[in-house]
PDB file of N, CA and C in Angstrom:
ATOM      1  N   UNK A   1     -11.175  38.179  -4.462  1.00  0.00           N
ATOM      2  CA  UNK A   1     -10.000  37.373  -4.686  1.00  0.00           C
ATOM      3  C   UNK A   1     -10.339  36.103  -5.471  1.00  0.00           C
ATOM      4  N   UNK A   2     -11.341  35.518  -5.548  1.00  0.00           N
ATOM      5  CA  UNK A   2     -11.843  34.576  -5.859  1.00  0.00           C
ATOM      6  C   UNK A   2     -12.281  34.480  -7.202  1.00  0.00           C
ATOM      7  N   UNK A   3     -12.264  35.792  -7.817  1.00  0.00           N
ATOM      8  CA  UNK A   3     -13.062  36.037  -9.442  1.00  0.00           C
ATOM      9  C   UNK A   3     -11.348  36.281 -10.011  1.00  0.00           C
ATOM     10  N   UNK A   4     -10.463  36.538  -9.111  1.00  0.00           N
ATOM     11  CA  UNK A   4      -9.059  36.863 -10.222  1.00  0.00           C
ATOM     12  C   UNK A   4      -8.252  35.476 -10.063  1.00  0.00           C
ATOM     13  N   UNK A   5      -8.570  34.426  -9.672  1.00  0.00           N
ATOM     14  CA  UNK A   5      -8.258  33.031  -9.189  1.00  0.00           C
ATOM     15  C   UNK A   5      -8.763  32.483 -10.338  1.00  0.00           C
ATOM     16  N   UNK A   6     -10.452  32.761 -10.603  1.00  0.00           N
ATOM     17  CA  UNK A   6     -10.969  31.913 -11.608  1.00  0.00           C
ATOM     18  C   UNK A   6     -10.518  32.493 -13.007  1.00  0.00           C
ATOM     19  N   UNK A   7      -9.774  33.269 -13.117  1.00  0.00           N
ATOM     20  CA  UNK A   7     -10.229  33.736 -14.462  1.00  0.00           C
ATOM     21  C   UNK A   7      -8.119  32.865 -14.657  1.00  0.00           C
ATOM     22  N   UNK A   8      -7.632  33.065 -14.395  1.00  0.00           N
ATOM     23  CA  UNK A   8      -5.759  32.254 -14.483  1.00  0.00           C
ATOM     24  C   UNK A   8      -6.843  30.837 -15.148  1.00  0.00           C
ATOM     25  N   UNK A   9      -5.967  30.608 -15.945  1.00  0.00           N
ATOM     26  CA  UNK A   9      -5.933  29.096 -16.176  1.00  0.00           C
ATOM     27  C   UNK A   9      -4.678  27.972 -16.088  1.00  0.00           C
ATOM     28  N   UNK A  10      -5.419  27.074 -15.516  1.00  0.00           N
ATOM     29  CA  UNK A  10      -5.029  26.220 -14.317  1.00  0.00           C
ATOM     30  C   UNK A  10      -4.073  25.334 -15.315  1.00  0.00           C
ATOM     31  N   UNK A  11      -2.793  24.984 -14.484  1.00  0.00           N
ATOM     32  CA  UNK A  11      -1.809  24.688 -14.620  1.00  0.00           C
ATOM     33  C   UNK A  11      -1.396  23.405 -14.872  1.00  0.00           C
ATOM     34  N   UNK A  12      -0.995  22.435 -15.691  1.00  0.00           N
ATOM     35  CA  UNK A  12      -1.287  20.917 -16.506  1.00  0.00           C
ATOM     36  C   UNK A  12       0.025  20.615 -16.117  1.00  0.00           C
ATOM     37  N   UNK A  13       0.504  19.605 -15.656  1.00  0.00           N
ATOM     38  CA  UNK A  13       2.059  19.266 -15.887  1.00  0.00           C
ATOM     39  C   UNK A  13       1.786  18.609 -16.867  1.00  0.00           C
ATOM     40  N   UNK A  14       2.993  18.476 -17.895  1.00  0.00           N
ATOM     41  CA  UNK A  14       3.571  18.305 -18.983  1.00  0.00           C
ATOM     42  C   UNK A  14       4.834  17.509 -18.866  1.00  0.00           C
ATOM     43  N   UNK A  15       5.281  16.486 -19.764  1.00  0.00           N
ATOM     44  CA  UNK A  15       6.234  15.704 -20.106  1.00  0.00           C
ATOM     45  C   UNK A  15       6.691  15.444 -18.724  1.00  0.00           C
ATOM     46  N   UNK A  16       7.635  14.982 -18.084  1.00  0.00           N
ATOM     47  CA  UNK A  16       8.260  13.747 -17.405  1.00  0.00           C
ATOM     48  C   UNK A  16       7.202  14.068 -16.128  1.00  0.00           C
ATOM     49  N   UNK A  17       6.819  14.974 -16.226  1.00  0.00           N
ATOM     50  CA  UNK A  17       6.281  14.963 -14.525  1.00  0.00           C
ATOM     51  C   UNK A  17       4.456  14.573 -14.763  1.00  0.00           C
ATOM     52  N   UNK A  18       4.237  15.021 -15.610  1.00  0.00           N
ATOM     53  CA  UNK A  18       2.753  14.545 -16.133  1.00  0.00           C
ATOM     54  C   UNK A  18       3.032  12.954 -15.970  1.00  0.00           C
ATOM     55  N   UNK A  19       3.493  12.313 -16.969  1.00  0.00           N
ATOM     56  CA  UNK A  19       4.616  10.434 -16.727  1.00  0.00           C
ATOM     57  C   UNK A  19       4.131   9.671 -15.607  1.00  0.00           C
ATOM     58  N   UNK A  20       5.285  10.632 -14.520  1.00  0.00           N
ATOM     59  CA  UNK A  20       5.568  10.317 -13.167  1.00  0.00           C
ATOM     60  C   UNK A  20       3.951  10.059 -12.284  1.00  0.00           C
ATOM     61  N   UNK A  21       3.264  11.122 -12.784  1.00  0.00           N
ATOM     62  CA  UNK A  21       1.706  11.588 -12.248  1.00  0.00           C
ATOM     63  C   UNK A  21       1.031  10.379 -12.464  1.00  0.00           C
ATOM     64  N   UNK A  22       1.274  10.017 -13.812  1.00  0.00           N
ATOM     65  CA  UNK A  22       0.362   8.868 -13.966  1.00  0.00           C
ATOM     66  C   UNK A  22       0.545   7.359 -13.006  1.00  0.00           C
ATOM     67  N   UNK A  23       1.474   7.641 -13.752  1.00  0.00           N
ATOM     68  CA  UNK A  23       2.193   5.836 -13.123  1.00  0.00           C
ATOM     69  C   UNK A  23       1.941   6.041 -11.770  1.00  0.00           C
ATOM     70  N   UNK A  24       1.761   6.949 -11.032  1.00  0.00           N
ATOM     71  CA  UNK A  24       1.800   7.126  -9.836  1.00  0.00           C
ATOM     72  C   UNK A  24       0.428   6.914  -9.284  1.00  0.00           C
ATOM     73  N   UNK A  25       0.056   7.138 -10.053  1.00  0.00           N
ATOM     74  CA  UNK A  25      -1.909   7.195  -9.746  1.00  0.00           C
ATOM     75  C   UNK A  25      -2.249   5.341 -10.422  1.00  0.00           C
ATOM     76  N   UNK A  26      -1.807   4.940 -11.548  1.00  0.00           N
ATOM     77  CA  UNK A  26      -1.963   4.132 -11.765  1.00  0.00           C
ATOM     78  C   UNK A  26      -1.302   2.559 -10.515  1.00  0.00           C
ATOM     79  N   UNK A  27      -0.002   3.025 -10.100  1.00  0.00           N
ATOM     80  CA  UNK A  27       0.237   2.460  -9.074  1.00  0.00           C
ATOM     81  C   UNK A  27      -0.554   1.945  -7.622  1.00  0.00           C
ATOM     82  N   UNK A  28      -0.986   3.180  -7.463  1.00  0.00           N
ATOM     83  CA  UNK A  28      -1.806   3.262  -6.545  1.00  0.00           C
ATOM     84  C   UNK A  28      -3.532   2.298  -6.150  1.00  0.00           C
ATOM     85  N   UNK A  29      -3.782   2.836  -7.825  1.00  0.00           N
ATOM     86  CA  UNK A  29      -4.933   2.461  -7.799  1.00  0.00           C
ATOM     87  C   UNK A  29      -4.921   0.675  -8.014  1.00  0.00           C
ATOM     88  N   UNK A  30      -3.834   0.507  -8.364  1.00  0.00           N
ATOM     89  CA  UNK A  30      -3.744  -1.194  -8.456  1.00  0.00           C
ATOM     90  C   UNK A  30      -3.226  -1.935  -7.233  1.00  0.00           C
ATOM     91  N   UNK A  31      -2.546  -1.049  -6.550  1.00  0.00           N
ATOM     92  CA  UNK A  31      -2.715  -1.618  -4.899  1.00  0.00           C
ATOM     93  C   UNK A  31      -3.772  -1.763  -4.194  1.00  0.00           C
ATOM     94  N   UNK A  32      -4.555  -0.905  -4.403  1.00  0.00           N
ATOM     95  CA  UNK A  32      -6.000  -0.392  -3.771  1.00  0.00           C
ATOM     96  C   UNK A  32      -6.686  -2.178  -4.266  1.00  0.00           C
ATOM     97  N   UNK A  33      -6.308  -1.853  -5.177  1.00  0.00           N
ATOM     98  CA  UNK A  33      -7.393  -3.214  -5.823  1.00  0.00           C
ATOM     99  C   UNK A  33      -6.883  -4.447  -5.336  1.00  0.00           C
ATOM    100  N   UNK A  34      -5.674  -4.736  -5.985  1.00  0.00           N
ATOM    101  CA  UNK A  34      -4.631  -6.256  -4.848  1.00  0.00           C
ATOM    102  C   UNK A  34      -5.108  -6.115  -3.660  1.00  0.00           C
ATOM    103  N   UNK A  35      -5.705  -5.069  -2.829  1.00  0.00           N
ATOM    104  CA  UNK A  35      -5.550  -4.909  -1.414  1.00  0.00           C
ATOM    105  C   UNK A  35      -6.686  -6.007  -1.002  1.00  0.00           C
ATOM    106  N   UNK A  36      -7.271  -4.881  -1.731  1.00  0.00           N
ATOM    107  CA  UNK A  36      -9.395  -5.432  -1.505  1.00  0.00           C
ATOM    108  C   UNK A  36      -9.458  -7.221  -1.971  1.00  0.00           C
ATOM    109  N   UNK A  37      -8.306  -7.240  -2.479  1.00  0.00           N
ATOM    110  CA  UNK A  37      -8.857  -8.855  -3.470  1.00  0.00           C
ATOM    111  C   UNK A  37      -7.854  -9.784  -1.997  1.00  0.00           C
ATOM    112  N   UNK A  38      -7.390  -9.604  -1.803  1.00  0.00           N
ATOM    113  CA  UNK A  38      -6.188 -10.006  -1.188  1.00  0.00           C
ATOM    114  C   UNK A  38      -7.192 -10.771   0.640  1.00  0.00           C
ATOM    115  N   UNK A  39      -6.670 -11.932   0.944  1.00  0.00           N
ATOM    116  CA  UNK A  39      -7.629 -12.785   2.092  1.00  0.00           C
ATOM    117  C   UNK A  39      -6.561 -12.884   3.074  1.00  0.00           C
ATOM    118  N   UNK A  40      -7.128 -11.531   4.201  1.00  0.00           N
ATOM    119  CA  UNK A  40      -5.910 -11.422   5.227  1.00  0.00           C
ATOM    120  C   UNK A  40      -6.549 -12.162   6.113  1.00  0.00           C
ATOM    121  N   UNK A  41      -7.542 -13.084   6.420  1.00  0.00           N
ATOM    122  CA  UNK A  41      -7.658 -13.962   7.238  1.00  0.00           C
ATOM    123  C   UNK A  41      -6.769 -15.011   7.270  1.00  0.00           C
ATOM    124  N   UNK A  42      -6.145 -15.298   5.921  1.00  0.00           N
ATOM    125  CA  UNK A  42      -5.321 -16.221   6.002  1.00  0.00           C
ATOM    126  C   UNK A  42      -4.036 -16.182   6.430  1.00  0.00           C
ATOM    127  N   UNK A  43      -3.498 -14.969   6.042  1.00  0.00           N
ATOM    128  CA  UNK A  43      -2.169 -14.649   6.523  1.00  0.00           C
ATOM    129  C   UNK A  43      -2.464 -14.150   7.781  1.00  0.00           C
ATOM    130  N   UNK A  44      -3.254 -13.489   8.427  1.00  0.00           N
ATOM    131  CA  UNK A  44      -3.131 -13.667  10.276  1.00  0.00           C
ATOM    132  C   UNK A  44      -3.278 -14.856  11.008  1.00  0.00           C
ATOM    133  N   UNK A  45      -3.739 -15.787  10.360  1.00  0.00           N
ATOM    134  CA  UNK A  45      -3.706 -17.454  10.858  1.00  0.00           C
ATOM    135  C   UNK A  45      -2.234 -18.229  10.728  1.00  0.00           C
ATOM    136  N   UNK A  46      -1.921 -17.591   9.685  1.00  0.00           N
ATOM    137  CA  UNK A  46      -0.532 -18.269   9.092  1.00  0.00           C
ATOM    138  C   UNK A  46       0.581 -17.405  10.724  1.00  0.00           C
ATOM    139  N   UNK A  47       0.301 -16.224  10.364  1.00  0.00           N
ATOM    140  CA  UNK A  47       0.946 -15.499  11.330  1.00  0.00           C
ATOM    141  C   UNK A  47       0.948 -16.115  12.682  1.00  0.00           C
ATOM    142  N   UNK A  48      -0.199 -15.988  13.572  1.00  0.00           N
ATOM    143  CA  UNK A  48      -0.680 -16.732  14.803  1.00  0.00           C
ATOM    144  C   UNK A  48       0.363 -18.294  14.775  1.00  0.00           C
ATOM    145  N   UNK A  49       0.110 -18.685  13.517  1.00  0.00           N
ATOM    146  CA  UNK A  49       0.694 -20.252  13.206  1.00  0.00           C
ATOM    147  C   UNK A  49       2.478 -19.970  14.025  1.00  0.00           C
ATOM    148  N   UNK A  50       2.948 -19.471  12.976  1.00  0.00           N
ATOM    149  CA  UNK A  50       4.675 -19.444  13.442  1.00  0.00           C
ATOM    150  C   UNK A  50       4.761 -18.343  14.870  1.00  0.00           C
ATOM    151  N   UNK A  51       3.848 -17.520  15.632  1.00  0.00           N
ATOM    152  CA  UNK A  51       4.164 -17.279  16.655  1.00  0.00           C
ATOM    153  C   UNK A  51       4.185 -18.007  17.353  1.00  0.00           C
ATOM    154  N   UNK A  52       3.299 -19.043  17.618  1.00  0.00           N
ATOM    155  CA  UNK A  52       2.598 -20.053  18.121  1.00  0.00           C
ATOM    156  C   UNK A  52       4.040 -21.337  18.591  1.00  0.00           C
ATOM    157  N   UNK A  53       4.380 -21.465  16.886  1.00  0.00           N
ATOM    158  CA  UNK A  53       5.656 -22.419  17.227  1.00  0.00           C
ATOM    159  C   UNK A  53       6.929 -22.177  17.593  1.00  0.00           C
ATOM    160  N   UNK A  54       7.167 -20.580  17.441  1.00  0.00           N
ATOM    161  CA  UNK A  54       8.302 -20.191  18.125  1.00  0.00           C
ATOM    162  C   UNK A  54       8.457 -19.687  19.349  1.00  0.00           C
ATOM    163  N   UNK A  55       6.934 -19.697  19.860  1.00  0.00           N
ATOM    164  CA  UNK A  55       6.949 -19.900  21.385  1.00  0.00           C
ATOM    165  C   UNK A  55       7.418 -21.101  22.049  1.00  0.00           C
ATOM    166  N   UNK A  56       6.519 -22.117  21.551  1.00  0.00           N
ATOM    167  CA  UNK A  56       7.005 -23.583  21.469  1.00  0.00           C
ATOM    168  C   UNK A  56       8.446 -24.184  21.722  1.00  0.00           C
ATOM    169  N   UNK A  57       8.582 -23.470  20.221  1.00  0.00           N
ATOM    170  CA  UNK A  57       9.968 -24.045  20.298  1.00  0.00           C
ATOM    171  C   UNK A  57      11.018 -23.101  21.567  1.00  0.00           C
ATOM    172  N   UNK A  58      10.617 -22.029  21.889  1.00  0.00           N
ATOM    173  CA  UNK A  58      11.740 -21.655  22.905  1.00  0.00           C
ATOM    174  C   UNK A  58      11.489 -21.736  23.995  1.00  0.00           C
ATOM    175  N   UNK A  59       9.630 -22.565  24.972  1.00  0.00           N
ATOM    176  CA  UNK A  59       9.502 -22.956  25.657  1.00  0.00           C
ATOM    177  C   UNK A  59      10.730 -24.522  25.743  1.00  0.00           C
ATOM    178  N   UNK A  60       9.810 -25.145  24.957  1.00  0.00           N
ATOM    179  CA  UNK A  60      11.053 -26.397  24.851  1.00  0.00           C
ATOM    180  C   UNK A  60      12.577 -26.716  25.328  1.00  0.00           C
ATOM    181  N   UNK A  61      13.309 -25.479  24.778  1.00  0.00           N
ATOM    182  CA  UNK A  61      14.532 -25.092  25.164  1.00  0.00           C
ATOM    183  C   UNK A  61      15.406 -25.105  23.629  1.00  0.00           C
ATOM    184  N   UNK A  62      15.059 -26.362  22.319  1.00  0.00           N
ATOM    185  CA  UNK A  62      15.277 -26.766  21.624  1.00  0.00           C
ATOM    186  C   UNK A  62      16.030 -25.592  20.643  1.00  0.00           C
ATOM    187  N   UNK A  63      15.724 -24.221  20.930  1.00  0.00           N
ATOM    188  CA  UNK A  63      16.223 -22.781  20.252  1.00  0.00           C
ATOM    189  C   UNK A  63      17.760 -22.530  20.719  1.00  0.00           C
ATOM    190  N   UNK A  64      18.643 -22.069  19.380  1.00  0.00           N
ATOM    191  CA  UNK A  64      20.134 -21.563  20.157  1.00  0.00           C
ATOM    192  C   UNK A  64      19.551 -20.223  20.182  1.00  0.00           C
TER     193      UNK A  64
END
């Protein structure tokens, strides 16, 4: 089964969906990268920060 598999030649998308393929891969791969560059120590501090004060503030009472 494996020698009548290799011998078909393999199947390319073409025009809008080839497009779609790219941008899609290109998308991807530039998140990947923002991801890695990106300093989530800061935004879980920031985070911690406003849990922190909206505990606060609804200990207080000061919250409608």
């Amino acid at each position: 089964m494996t020698t009548l598999t290799g011998l078909c030649p393999t199947v390319q998308p073409s025009g809008f969906d080839a497009m779609l393929i790219r941008v899609g891969r290109w998308l991807v791969s530039t998140g990947e990268h923002l991801a890695s560059r990106e300093n989530t120590v800061a935004d879980h501090s920031e985070y911690e920060d406003r849990v922190r004060d909206g505990m606060a503030i609804r200990h207080s009472g000061l919250w409608i």
